[in-house]
Protein backbone atom coordinates (compact mmCIF):
# COMPACT_ATOMS: atom_id res chain seq x y z
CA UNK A 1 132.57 117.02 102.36
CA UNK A 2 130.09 116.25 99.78
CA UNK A 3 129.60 112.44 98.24
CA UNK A 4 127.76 110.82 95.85
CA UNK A 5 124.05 109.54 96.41
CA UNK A 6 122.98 106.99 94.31
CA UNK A 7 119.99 105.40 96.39
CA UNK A 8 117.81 104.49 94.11
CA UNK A 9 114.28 106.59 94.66
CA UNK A 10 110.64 107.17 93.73
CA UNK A 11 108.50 110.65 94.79
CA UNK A 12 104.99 109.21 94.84
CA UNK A 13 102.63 112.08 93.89
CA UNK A 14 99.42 113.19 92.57
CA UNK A 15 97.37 115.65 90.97
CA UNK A 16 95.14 116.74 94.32
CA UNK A 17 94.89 115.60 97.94
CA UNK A 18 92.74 111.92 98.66
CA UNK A 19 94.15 110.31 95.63
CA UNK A 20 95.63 107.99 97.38
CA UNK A 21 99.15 109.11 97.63
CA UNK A 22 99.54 107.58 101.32
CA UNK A 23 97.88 103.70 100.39
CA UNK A 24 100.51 103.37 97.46
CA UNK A 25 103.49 105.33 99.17
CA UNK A 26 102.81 102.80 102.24
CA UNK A 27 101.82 99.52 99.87
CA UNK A 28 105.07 100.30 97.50
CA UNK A 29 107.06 100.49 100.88
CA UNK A 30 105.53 97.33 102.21
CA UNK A 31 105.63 95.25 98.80
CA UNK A 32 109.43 96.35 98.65
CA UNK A 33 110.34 95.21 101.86
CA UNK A 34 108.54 91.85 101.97
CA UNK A 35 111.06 91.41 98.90
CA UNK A 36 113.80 91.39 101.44
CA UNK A 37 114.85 95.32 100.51
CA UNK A 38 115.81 97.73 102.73
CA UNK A 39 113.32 100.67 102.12
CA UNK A 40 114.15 103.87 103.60
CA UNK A 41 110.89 105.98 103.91
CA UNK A 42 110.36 109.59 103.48
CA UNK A 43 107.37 112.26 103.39
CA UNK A 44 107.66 115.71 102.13
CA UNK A 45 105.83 118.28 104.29
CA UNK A 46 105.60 118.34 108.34
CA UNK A 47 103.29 115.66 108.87
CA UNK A 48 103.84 113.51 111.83
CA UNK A 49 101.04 110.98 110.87
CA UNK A 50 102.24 109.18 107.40
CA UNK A 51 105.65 108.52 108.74
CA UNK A 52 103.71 106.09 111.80
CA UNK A 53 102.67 104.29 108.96
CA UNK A 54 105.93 103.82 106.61
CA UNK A 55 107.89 102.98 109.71
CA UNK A 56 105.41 100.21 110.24
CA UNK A 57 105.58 99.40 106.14
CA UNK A 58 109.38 99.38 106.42
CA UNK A 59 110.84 98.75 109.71
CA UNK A 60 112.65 102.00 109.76
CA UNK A 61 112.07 105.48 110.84
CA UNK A 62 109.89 107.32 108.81
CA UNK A 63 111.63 111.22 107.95
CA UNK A 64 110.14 114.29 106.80
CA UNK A 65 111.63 116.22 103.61
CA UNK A 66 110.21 119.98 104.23
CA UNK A 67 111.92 123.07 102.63
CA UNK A 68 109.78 125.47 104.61
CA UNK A 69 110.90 124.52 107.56
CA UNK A 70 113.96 123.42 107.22
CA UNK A 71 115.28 125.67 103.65
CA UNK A 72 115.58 123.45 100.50
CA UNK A 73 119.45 122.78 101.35
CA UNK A 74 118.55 120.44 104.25
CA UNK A 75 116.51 118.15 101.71
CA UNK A 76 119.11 116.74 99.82
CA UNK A 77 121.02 116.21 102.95
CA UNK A 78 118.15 114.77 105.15
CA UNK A 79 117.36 111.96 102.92
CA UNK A 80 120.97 111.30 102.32
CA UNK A 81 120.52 110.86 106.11
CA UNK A 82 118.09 108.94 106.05
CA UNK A 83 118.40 106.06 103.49
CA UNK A 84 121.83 105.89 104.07
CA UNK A 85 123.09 101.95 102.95
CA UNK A 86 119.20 101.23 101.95
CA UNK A 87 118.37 99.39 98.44
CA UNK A 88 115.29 101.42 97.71
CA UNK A 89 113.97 105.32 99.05
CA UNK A 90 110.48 106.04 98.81
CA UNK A 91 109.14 109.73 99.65
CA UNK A 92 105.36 110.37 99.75
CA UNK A 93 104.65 113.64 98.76
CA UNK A 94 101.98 116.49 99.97
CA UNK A 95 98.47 117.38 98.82
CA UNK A 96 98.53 117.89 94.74
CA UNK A 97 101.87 118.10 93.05
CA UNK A 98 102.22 121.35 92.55
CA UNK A 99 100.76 122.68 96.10
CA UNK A 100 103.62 124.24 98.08
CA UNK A 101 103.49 127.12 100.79
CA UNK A 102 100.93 129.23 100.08
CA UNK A 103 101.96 132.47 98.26
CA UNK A 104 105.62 131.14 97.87
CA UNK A 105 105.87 129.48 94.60
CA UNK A 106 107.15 126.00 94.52
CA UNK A 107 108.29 125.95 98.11
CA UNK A 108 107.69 122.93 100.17
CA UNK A 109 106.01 121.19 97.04
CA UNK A 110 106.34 118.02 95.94
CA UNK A 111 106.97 118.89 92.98
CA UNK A 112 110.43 121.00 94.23
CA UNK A 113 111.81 118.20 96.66
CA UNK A 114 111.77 115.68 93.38
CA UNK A 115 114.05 117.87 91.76
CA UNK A 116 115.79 118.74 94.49
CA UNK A 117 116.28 114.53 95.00
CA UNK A 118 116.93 114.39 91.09
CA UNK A 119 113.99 111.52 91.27
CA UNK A 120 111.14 110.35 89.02
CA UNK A 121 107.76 110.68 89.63
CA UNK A 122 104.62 108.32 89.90
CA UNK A 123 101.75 109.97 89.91
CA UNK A 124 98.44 108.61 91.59
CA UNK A 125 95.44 109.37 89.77
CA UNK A 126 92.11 108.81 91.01
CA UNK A 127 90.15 107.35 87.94
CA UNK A 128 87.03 106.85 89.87
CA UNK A 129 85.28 109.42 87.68
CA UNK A 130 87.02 109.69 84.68
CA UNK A 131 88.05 107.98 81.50
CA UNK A 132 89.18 109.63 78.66
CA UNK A 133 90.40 112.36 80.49
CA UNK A 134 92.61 111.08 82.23
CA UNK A 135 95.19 111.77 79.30
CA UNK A 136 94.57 115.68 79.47
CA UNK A 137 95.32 115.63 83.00
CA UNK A 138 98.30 113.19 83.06
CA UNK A 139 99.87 114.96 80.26
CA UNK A 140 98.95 118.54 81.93
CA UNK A 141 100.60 117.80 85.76
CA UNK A 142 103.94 115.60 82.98
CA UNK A 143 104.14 119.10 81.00
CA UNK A 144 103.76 122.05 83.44
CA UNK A 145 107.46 122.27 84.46
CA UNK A 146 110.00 120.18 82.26
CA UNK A 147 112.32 119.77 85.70
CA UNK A 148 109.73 117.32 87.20
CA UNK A 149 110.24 114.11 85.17
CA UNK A 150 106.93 112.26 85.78
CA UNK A 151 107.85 108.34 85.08
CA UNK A 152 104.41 106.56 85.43
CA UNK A 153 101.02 106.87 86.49
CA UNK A 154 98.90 104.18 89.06
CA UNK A 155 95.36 104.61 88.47
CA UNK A 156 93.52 104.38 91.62
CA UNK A 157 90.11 103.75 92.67
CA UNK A 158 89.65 101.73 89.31
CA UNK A 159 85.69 100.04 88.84
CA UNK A 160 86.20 97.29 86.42
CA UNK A 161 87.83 95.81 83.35
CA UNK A 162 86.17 97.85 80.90
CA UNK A 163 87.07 100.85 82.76
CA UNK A 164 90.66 99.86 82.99
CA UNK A 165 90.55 99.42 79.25
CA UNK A 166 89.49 103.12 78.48
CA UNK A 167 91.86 104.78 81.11
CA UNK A 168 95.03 102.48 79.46
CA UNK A 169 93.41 103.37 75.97
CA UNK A 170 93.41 107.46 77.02
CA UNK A 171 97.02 107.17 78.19
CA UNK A 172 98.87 105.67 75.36
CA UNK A 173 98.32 108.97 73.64
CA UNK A 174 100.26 110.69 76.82
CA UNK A 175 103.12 109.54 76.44
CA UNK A 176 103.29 108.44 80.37
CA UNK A 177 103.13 104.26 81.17
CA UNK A 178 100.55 103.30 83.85
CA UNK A 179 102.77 101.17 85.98
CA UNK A 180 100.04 99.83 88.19
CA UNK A 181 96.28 99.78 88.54
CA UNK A 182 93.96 99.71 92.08
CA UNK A 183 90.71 98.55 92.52
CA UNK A 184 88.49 99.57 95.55
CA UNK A 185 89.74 98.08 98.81
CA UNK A 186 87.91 99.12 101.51
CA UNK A 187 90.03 97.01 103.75
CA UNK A 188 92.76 99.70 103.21
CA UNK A 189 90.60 102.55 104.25
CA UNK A 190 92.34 104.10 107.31
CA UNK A 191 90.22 106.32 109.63
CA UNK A 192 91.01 110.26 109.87
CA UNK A 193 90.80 112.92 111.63
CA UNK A 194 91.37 116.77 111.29
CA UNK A 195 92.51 116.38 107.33
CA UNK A 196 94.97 113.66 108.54
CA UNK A 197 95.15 109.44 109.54
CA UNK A 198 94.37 108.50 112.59
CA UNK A 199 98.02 107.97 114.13
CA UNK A 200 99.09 104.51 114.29
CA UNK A 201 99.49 104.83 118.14
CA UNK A 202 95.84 104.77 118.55
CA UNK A 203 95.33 101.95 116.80
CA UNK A 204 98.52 99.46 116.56
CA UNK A 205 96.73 96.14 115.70
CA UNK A 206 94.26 97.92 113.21
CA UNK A 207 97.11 100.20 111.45
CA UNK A 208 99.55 96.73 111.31
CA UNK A 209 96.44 94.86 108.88
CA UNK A 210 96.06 97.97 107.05
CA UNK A 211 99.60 98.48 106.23
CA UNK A 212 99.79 94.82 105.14
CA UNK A 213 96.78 95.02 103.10
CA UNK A 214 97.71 98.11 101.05
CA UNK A 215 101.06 96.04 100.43
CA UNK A 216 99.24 93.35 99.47
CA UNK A 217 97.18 95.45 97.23
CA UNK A 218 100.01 97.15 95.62
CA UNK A 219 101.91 94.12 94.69
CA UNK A 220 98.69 92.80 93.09
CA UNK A 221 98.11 95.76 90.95
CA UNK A 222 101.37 97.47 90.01
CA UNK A 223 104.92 96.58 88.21
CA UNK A 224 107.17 96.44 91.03
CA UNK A 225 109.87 95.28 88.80
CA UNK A 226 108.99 98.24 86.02
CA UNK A 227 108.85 100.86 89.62
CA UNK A 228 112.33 99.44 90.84
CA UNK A 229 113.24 100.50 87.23
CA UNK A 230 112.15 104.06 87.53
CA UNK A 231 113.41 104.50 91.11
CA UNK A 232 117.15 102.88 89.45
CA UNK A 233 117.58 106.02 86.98
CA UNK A 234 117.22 108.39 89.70
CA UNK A 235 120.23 111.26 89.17
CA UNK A 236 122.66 111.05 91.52
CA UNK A 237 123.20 113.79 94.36
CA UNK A 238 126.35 115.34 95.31
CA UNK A 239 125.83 115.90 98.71
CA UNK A 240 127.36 114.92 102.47
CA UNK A 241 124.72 112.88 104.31
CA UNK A 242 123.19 114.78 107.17
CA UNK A 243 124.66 114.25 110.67
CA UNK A 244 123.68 115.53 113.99
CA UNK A 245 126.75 116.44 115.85
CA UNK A 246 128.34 118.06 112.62
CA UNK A 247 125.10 119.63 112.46
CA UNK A 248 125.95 120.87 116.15
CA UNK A 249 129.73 121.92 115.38
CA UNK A 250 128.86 123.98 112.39
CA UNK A 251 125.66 125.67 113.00
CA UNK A 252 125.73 128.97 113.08
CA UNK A 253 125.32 131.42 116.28
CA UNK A 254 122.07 133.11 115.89
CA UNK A 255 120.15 134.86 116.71
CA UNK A 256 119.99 136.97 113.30
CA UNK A 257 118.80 140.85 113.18
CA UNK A 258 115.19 140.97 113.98
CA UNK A 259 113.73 141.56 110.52
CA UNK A 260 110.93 144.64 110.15
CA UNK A 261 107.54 143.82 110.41
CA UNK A 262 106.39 145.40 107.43
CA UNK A 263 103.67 148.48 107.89
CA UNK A 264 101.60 147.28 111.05
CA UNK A 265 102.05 149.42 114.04
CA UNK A 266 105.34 148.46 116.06
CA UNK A 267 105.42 146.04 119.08
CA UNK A 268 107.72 146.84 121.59
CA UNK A 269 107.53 142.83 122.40
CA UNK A 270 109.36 142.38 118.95
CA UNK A 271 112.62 143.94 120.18
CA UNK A 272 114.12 147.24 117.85
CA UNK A 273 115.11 146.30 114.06
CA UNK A 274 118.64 145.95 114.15
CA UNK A 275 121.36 143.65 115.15
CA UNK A 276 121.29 141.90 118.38
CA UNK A 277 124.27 140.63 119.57
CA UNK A 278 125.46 137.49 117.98
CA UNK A 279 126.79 135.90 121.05
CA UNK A 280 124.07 136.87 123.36
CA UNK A 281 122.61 133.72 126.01
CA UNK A 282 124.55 131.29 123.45
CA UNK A 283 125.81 128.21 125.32
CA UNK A 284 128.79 126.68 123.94
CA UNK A 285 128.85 123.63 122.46
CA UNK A 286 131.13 120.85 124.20
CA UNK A 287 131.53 117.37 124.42
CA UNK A 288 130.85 116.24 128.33
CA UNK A 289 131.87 113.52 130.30
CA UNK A 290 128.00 112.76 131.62
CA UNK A 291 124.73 112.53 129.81
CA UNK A 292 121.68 114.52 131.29
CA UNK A 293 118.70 112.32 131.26
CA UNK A 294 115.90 114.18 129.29
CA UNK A 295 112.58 112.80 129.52
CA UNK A 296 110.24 112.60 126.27
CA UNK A 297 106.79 112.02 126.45
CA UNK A 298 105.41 109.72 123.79
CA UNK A 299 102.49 107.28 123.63
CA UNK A 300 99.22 107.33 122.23
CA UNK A 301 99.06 111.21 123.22
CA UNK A 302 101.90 112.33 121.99
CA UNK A 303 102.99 110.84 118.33
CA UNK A 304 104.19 114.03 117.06
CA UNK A 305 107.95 114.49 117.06
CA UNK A 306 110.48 114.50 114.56
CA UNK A 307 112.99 111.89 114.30
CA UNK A 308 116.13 114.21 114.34
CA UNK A 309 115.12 115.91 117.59
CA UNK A 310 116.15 112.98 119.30
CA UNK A 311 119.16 112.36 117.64
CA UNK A 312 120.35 116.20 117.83
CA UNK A 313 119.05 116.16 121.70
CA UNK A 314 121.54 112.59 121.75
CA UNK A 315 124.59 114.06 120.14
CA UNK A 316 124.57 117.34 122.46
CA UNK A 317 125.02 115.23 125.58
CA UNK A 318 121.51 113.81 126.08
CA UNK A 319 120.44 110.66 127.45
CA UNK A 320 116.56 110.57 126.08
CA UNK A 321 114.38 108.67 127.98
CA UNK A 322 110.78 107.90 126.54
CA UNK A 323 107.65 107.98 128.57
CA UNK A 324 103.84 107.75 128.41
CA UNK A 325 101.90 110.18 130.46
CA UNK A 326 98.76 107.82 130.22
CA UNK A 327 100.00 105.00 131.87
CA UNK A 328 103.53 106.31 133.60
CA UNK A 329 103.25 107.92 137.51
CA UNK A 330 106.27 109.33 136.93
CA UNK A 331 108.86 110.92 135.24
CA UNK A 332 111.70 109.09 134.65
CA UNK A 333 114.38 108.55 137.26
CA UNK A 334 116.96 111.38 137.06
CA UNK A 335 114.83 113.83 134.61
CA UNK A 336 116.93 116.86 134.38
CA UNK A 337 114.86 118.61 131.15
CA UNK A 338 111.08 117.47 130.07
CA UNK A 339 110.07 117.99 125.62
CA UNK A 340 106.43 117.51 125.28
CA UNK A 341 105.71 117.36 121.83
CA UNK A 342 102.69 117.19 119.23
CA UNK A 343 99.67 114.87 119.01
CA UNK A 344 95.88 114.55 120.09
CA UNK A 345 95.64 114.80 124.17
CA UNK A 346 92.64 116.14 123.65
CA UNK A 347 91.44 112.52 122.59
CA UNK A 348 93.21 111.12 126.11
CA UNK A 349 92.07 114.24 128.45
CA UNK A 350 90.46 112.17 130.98
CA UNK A 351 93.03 109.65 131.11
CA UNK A 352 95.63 112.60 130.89
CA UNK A 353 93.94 114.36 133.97
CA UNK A 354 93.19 111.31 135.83
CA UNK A 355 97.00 110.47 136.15
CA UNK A 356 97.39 113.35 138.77
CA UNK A 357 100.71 112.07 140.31
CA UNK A 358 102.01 112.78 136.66
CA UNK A 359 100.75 115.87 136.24
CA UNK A 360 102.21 116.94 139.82
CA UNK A 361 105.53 115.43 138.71
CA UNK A 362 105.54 118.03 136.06
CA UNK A 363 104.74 120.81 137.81
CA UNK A 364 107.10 120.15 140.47
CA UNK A 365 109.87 120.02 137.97
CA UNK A 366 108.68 123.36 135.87
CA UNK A 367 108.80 124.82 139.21
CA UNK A 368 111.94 123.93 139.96
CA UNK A 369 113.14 125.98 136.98
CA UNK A 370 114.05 122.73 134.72
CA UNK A 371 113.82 123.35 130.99
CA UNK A 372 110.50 122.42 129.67
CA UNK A 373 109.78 122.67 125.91
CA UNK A 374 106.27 122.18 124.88
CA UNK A 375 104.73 122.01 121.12
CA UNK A 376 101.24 121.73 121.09
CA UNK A 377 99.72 119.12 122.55
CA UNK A 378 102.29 119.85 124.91
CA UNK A 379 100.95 123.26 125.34
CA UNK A 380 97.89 122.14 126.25
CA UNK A 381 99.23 119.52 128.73
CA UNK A 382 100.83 121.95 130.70
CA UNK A 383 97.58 124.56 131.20
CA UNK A 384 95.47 124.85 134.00
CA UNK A 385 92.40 123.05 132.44
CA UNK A 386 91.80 121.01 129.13
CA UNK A 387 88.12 120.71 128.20
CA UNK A 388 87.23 121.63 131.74
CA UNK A 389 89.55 118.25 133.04
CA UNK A 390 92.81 119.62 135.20
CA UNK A 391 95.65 119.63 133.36
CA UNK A 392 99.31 119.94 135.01
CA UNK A 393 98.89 123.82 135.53
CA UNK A 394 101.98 124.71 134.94
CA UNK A 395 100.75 127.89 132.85
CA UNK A 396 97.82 129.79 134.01
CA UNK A 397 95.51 129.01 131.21
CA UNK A 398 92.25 127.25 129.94
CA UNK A 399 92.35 125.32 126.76
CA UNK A 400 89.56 124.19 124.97
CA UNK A 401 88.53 122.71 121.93
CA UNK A 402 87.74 125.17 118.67
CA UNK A 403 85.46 124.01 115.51
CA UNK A 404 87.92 125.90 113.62
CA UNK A 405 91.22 124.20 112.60
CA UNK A 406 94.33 126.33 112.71
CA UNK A 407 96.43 125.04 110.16
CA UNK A 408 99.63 126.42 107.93
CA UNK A 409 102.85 127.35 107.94
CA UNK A 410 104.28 130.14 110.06
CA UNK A 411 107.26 132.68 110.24
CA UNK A 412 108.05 133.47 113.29
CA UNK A 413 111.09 135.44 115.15
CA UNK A 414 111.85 134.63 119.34
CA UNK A 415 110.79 137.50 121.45
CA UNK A 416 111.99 136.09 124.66
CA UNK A 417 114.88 134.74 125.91
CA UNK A 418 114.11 130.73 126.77
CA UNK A 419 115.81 127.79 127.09
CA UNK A 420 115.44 127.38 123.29
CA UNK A 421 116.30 130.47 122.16
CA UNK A 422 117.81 133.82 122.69
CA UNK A 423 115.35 136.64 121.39
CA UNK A 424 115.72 137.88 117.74
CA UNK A 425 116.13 134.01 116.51
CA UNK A 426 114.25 133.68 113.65
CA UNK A 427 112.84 130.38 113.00
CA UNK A 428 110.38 128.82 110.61
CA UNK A 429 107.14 126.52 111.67
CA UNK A 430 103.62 124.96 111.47
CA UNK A 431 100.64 125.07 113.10
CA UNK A 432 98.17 122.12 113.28
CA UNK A 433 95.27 122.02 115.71
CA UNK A 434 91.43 122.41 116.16
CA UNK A 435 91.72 123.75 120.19
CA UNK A 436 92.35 127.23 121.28
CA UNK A 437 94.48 128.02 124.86
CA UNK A 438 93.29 131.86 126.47
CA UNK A 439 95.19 133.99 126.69
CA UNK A 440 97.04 133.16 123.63
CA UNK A 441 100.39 134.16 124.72
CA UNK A 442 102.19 135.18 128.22
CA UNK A 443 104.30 138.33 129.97
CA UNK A 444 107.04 136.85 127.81
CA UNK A 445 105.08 135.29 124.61
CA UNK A 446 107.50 132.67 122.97
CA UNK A 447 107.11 134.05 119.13
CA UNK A 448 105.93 136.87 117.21
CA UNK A 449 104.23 135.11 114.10
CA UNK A 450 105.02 136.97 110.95
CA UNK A 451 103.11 135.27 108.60
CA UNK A 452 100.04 134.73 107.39
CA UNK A 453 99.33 137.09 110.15
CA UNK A 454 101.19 139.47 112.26
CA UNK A 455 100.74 138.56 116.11
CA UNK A 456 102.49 137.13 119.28
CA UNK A 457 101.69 133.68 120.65
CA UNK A 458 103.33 131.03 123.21
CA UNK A 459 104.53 131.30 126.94
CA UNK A 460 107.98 131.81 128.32
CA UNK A 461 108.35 130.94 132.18
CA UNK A 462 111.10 129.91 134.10
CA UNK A 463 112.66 127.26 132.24
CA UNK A 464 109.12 126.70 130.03
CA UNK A 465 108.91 127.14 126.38
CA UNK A 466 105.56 126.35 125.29
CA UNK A 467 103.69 127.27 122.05
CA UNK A 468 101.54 125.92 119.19
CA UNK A 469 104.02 126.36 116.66
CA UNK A 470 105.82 123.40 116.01
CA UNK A 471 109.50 123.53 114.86
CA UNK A 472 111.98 121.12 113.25
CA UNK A 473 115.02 121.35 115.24
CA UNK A 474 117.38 120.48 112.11
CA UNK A 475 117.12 123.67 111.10
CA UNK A 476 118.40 125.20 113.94
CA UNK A 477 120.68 123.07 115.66
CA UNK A 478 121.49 125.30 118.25
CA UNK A 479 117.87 124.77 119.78
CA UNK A 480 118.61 121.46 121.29
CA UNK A 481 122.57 122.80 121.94
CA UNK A 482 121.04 124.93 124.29
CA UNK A 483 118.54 122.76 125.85
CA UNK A 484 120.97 120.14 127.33
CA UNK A 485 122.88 123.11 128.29
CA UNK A 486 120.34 124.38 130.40
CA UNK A 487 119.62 120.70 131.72
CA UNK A 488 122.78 120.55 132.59
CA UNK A 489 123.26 123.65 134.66
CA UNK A 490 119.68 124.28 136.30
């Protein structure tokens, strides 16, 4: 049943990537809730890295808005989710405005989840080598598409008075307030790595005085009363608040036809075009009596993960157990299923391989035939070799790392059975990494990739399910139906 959302909210946005979208999203956050409200954070697009930082700004968990991955219907819902009974919403958005998906349009822009949210947006400029135009290019990103409702501009990166005074003079022709202005602050400067932050993980104590210096920062140079304004005459959204074991009831049983793959020569490992059937390897859902402990790896190593896998893995009948490879011997007592997700383990390889009695743990339980799902990082974890350093060799192969960064969305369709997925389910993801794994993909590769490029990658073994392409589970629900499924009867 639908409801009424009346949260008030802000999309934080600008013209191009390293604007400074991520030091006022995080400073707005932090200046908001050292005012006593309760700020529900949000970024649009799949990255794991900003959110570290917003939870730290806010106290809550930060959540991803991404209509790639998850179709635009799920926005609306997901942030309904997750600001539920919060004062204020803020949602950071992804590289310029108006970048989306490449060669889809508006999809997965910020520009499309802001009117999707029905919310006003600020847009960050960097002034640093401007002045009068600054007007052209407000007014240009305010006029393009008369849906977007673009509230107020924070000048960034700001030198001195005088220039202040021309960029303010510029914009009163726009038509478009300037509703906060930032000078340099290097101590708000947070180190990156691979077009991304370094995740807050890696540097706790460092990432806590930057987050409190870009709020410090932002209440210094911008109209918080004049933004809580703006966010206040958001529209209000008629829909039902996201919820995972709905989400569980009413999903769908895939898998869904297995699409054609356009004019490339046909791969038998894609399965005929046609129907599968709909009920095929689907577990049903039901509530039971017992929990089966699944073990997630986290720390430093692994930051990448999305908060509604948990919650989804919770409401199928999952106990979910964190854990840190770098410092834990062993898996947690009673581990019946093992979800290695995203991060940099490539940073931690000789602490990862010099915790063998970890690495044996997981081998004896991929052996066993346990359900094992892997993204990434994880993929790497579980190869024979990473840089040369012994990994947990649960998959025959040598990973290494690449100057080239693999990075973009991905459409993808299952082309093995696993404890994911039946074959034929389509599903929608993202790549992100600078190392390469050889072979690329198994007897049983996990997906056949789509698009940009048509080609098979991942391993499917036992109960394993490893790949690079990372996933978000909410839009699929039946991914983590099936996992606990398995956990509970393997």
């Amino acid at each position: 049943m639908s409801s009424l959302v009346s949260v008030p909210r802000l999309v934080i946005a600008a013209p191009s990537s390293g604007s400074g979208k991520t030091t006022v999203a995080t400073g707005l956050m932090a200046a908001f809730a050292s005012r006593g409200l309760a700020v529900s954070p949000h970024k649009v697009g799949p990255d794991y890295i900003d959110p570290g930082y917003h939870a730290l700004a806010t106290g809550r968990v930060g959540r991803n808005l991404d209509a790639y991955l998850c179709g635009a219907e799920l926005v609306g819902p997901l942030f309904a989710h997750g600001a539920r009974g919060c004062d204020l919403a803020v949602v950071e958005g992804v590289m310029g405005m108006y970048d989306g998906a490449a060669g889809e349009g508006e999809l997965a822009s910020t520009a499309q989840v802001a009117k999707l949210l029905r919310a006003p947006v600020v847009l960050v400029v960097d002034a640093s080598s401007q002045s009068r135009s600054v007007a052209a290019l407000v007014h240009g990103f305010a006029s393009w598409d008369p849906e977007v409702r673009v509230g107020g501009v924070i000048l960034n990166k700001v030198a001195s008075d005088r220039h202040e005074a021309l960029l303010r003079e510029a914009l009163d022709s726009a038509g478009v307030p300037v509703l906060g202005v930032l000078r340099r602050a290097p101590q708000v400067d947070t180190p990156s790595r691979h077009l991304g932050l370094v995740p807050v993980a890696e540097r706790q104590s460092a990432a806590v005085e930057a987050v409190a210096a870009m709020g410090a920062q932002v209440s210094a140079g911008c109209d918080l009363e004049a933004l809580l304004a703006l966010a206040r005459s958001a529209g209000v959204l008629s829909c039902a608040g996201w919820d995972a074991a709905e989400a569980l009831v009413s999903s769908p049983p895939p898998p869904l036809p297995v699409p054609s793959l356009g004019a490339a020569p046909p791969d038998p490992r894609f399965g005929p075009e046609g129907a599968l059937s709909s009920n095929a390897g689907r577990a049903e859902f039901a509530h039971a009596s017992s929990k089966v402990r699944v073990a997630v790896a986290g720390g430093p190593a692994f930051t990448f993960s999305y908060a509604e896998h948990t919650e989804l893995l919770t409401a199928a009948g999952a106990e979910v157990v964190v854990f840190d490879p770098l410092r834990d011997e062993q898996l947690p007592d009673g581990t019946r299923g093992l979800v290695i997700g995203g991060g940099f383990p490539e940073v931690y390889a000789a602490e990862l391989s010099g915790n063998e009695p970890l690495r044996k743990a997981v081998a004896a339980l991929a052996e066993s035939g346990a359900p094992v799902a892997a993204e990434c990082a994880g993929l790497l974890y579980l190869s024979r070799e990473l840089d040369r350093m012994p990994m947990c060799g649960v998959l025959d192969v040598s990973a290494r790392m690449s100057e080239r960064l693999t990075l973009g969305y991905r459409d993808a369709v299952a082309l093995s059975d696993s404890v994911l997925a039946v074959a034929g389910t389509r599903m929608r993801g993202h790549e992100f990494h600078r190392t390469v794994v050889e072979p690329g993909s198994g007897a049983a590769p996990a997906w056949g990739v789509r698009a940009p490029e048509r080609r098979v990658e991942g391993f499917v073994q036992q109960g394993v399910h490893a790949s690079y392409l990372h996933t978000h589970w909410a839009a699929e629900p039946g991914v983590a139906r099936r996992f606990v499924e398995r956990c509970r009867t393997s």
